[in-house]
N, C-alpha and C. Protein backbone atom coordinates (compact mmCIF):
# COMPACT_ATOMS: atom_id res chain seq x y z
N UNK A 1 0.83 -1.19 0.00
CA UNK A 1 0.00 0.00 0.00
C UNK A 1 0.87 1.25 0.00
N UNK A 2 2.34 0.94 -0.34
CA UNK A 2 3.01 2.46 -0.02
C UNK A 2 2.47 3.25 -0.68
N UNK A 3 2.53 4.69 -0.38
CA UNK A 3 2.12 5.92 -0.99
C UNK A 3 0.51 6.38 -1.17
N UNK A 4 -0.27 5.07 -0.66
CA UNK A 4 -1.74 5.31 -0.75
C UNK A 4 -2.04 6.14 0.45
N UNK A 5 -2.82 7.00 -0.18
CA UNK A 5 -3.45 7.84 1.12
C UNK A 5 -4.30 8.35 0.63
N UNK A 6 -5.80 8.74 1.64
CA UNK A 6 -6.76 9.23 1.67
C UNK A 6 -6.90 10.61 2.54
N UNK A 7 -7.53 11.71 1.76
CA UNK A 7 -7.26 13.26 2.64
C UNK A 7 -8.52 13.07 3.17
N UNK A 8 -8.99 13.65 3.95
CA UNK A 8 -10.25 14.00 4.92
C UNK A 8 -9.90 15.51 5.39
N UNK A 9 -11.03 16.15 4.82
CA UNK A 9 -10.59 17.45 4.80
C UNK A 9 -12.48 18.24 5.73
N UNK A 10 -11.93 19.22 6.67
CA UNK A 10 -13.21 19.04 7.89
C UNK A 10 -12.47 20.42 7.86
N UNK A 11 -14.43 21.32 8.15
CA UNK A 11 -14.17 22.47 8.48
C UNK A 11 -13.98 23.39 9.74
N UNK A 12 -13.04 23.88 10.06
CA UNK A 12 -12.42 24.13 11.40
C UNK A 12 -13.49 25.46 12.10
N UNK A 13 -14.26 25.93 11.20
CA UNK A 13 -15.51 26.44 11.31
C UNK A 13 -16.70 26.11 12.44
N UNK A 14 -16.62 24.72 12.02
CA UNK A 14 -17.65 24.10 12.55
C UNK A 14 -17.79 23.91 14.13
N UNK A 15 -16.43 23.92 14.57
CA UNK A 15 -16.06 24.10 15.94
C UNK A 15 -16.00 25.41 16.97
N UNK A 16 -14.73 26.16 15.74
CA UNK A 16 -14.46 27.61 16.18
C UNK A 16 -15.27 28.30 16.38
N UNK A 17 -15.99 28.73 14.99
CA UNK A 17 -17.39 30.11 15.27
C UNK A 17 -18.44 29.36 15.28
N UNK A 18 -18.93 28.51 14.80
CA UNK A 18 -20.43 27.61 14.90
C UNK A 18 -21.02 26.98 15.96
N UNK A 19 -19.44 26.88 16.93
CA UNK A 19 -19.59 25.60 18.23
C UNK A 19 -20.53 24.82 17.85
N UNK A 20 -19.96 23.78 17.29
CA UNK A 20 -20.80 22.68 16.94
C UNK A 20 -20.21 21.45 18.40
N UNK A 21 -20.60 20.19 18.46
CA UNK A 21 -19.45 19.89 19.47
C UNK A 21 -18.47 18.85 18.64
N UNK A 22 -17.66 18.72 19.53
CA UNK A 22 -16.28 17.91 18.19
C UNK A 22 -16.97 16.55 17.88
N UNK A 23 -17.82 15.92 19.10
CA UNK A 23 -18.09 14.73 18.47
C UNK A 23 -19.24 14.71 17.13
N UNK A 24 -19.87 16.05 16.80
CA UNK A 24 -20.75 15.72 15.98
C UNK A 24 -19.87 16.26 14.62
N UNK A 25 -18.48 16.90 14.91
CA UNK A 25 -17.77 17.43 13.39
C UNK A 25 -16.65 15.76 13.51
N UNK A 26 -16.73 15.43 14.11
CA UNK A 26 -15.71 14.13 13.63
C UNK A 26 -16.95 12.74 13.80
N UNK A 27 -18.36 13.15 13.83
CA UNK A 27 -19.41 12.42 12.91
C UNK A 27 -19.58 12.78 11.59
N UNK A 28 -19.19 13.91 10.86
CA UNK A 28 -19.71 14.41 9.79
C UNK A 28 -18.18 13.63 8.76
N UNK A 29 -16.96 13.70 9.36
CA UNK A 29 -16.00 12.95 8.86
C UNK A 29 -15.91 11.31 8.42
N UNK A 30 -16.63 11.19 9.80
CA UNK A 30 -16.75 9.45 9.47
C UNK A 30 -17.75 9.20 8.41
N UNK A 31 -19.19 10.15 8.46
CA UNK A 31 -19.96 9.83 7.19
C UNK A 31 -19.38 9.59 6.11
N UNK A 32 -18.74 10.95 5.65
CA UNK A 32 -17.97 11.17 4.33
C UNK A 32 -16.76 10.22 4.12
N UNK A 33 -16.25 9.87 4.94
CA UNK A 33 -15.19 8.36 4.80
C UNK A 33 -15.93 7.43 4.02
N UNK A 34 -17.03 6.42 5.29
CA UNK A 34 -18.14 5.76 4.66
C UNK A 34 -18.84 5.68 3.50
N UNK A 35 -18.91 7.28 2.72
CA UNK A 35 -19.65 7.44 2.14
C UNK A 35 -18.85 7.40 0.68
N UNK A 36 -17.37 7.64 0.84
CA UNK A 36 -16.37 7.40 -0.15
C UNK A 36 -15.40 5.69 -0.28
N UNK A 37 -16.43 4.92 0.88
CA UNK A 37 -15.37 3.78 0.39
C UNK A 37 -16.67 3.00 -0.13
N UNK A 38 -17.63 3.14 0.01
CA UNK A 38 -18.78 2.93 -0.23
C UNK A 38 -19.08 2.75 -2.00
N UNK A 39 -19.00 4.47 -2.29
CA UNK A 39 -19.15 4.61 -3.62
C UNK A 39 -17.78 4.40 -4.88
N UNK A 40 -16.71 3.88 -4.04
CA UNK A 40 -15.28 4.06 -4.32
C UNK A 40 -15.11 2.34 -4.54
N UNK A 41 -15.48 1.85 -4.08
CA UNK A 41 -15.37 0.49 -3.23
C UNK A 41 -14.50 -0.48 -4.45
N UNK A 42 -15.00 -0.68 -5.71
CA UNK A 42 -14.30 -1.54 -6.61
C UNK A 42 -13.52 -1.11 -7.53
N UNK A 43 -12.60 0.61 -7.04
CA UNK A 43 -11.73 1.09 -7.52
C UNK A 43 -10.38 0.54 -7.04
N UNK A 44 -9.26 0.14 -7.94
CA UNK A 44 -8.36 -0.31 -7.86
C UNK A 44 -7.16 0.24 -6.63
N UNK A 45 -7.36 1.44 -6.68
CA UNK A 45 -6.52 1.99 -5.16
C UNK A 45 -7.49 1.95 -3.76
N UNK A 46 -8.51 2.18 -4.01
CA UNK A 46 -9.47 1.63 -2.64
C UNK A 46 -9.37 0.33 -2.46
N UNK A 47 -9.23 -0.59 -3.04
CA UNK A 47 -9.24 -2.31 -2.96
C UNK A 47 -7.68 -2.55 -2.14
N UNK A 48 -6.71 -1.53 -2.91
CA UNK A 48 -5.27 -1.90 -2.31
C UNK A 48 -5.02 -0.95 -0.98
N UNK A 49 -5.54 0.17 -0.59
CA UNK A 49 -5.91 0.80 0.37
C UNK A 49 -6.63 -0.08 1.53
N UNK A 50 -7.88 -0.81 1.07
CA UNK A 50 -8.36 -1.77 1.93
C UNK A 50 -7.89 -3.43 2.28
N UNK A 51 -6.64 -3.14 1.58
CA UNK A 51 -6.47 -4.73 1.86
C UNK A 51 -5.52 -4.76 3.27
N UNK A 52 -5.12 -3.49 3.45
CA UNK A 52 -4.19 -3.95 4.45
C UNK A 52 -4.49 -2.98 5.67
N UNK A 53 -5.85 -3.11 6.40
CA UNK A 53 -7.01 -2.52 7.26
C UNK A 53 -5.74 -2.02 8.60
N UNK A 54 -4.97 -2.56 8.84
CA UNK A 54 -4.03 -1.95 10.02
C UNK A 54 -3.00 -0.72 9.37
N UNK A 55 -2.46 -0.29 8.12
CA UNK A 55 -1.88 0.43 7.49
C UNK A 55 -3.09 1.28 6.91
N UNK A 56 -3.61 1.29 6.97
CA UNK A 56 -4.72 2.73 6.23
C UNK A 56 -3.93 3.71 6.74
N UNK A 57 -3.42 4.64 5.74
CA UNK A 57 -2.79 6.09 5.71
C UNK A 57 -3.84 7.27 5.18
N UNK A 58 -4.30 7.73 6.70
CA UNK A 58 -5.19 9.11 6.35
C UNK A 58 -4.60 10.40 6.52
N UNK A 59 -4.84 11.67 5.66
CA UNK A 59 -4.56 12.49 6.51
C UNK A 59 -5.77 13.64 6.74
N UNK A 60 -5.59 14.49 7.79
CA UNK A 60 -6.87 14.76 8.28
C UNK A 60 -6.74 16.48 8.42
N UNK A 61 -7.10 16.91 7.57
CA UNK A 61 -6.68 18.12 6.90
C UNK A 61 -8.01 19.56 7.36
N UNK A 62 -7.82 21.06 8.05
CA UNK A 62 -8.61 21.57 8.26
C UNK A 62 -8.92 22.80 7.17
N UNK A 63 -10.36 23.01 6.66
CA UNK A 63 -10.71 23.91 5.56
C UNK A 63 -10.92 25.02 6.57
N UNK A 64 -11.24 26.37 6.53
CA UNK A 64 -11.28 27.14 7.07
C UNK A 64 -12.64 27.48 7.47
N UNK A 65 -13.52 27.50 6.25
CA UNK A 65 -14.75 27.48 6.24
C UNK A 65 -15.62 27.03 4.84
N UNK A 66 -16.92 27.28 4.75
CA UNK A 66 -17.50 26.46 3.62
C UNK A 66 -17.37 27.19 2.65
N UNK A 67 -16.63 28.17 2.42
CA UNK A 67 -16.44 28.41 0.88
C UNK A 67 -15.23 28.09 0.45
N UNK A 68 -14.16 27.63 1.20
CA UNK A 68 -12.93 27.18 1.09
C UNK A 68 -12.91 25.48 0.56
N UNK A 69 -13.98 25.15 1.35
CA UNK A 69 -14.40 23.35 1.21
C UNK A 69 -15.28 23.44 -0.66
N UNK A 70 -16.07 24.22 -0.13
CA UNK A 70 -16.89 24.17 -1.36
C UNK A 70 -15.92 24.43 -2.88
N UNK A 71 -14.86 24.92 -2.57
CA UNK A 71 -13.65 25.48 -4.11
C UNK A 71 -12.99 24.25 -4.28
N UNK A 72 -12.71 24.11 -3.06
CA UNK A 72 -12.41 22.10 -2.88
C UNK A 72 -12.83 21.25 -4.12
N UNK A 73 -14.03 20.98 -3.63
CA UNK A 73 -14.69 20.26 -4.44
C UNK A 73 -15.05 20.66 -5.76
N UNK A 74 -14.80 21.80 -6.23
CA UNK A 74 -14.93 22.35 -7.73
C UNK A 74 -13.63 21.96 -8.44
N UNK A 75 -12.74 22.61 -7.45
CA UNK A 75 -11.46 22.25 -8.59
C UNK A 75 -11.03 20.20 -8.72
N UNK A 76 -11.60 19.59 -7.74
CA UNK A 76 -11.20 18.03 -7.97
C UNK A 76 -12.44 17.80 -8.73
N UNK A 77 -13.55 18.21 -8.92
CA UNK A 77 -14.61 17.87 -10.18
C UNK A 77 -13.62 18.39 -11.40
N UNK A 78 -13.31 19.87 -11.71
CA UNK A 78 -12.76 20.04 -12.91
C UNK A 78 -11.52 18.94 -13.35
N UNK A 79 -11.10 18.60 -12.26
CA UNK A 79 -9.78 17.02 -12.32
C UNK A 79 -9.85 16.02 -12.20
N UNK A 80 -11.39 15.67 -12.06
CA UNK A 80 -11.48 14.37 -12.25
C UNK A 80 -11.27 13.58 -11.07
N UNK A 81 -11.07 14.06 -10.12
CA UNK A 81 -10.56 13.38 -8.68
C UNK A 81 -11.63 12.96 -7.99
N UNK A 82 -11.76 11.84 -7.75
CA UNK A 82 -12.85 11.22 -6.95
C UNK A 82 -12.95 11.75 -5.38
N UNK A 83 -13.93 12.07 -5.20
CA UNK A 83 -14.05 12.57 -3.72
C UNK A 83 -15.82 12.51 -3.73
N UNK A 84 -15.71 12.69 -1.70
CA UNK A 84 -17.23 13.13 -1.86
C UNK A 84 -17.83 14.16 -0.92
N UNK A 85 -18.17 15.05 -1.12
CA UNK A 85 -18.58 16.29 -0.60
C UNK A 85 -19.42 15.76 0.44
N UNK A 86 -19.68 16.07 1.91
CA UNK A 86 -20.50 15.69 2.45
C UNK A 86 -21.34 16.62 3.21
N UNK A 87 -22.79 16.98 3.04
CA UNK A 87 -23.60 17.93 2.78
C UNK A 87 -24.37 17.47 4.05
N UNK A 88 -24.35 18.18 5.53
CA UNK A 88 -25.27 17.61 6.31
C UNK A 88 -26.59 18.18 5.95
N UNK A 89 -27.80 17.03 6.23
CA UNK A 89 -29.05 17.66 6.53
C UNK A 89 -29.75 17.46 7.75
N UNK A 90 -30.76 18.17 8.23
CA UNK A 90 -31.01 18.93 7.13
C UNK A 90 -31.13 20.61 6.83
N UNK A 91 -29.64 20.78 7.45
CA UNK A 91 -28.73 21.96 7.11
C UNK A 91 -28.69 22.67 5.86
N UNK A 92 -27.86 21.57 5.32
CA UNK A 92 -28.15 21.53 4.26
C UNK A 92 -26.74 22.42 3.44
N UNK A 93 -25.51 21.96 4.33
CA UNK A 93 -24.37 23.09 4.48
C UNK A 93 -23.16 21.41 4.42
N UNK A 94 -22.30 22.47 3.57
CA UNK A 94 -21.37 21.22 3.08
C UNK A 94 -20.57 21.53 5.07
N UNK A 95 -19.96 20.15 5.19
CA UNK A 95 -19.30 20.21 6.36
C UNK A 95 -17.47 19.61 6.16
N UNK A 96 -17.45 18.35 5.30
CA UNK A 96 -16.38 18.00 4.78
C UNK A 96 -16.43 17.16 3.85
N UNK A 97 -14.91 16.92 2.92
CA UNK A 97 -14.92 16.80 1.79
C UNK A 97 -13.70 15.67 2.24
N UNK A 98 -13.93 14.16 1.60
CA UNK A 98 -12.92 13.37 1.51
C UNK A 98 -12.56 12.73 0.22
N UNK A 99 -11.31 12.93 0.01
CA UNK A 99 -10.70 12.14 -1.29
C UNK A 99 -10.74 10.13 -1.02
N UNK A 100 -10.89 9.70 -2.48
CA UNK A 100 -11.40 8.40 -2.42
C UNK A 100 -9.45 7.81 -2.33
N UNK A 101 -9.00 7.03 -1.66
CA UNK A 101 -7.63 6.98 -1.79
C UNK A 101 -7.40 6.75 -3.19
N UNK A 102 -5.83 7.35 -3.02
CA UNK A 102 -5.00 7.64 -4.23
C UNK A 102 -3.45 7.60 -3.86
N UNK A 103 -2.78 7.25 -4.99
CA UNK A 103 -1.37 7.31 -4.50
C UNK A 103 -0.96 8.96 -4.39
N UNK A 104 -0.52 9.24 -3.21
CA UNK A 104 -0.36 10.95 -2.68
C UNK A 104 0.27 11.91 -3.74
N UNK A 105 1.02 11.04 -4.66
CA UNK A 105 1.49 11.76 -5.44
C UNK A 105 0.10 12.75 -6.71
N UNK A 106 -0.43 11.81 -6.48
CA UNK A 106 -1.72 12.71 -7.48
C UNK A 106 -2.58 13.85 -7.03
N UNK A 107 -2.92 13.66 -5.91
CA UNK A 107 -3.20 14.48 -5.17
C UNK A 107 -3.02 15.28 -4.28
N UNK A 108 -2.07 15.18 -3.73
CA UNK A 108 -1.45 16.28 -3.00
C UNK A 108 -1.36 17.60 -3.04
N UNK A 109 -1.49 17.85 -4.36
CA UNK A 109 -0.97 19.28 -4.81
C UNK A 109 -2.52 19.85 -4.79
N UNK A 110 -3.40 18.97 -4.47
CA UNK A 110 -4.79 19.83 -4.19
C UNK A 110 -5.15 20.26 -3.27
N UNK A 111 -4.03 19.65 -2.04
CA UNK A 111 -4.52 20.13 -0.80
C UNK A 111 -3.51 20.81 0.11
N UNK A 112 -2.88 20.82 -0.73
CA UNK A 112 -1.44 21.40 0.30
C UNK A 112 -1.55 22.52 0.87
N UNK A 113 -2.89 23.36 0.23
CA UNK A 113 -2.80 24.84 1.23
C UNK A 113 -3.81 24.41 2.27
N UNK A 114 -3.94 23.44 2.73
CA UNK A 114 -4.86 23.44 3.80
C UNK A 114 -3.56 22.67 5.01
N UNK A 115 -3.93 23.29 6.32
CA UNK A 115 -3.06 22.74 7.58
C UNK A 115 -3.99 21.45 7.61
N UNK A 116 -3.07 20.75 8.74
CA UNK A 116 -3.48 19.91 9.34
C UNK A 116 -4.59 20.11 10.38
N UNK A 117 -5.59 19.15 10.49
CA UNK A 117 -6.73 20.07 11.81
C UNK A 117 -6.06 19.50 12.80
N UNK A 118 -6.40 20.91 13.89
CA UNK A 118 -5.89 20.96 15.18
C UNK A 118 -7.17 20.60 16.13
């Protein structure tokens, strides 16, 4: 599985000015995981990503807020990059955005202006 990794990208929003509580913004993460191995599932780097369940390489990346998440997801539609926006309802407000794994080298360069969440 070297080099496979999956981004999980969560808005630091949701905590800071929204006070949401952490366990319901690192529920909105696990959806969007779920919801990308799900629809991802018989893609050739998700299969080799999932074969070796103790090595899963995530990284867990903070957007600032939802228009930062939302550009996210425009520019990996214009590239073709599998991901999946995850839209709570019934809010109805994107919360986070996870890439379907990929070898890091492909993607990386989409997320590099985002920190790590704290």
């Amino acid at each position: 599985m070297a080099g496979i990794v999956q981004y999980v990208v969560v808005r630091g929003d949701l905590i800071k000015t929204l006070e949401w509580p952490l366990g319901a913004v690192i529920a909105q993460a696990c959806h969007a995981c779920s919801a990308v191995t799900h629809l991802f599932h018989d893609d050739p780097d998700t299969q080799t990503y999932l074969s070796d369940l103790d090595n899963m390489h995530k990284v867990v990346l903070e957007a600032p807020n939802e228009e930062s998440l939302n550009t996210l997801h425009q520019t990996l539609e214009q590239n073709n990059i599998s991901h999946k926006l995850w839209i709570e309802q019934p809010e109805n407000i994107s919360t986070c955005l996870v890439i379907k794994p990929y070898p890091k080298e492909n993607v990386q360069k989409y997320v590099k202006k985002f920190k790590l969440f704290k």
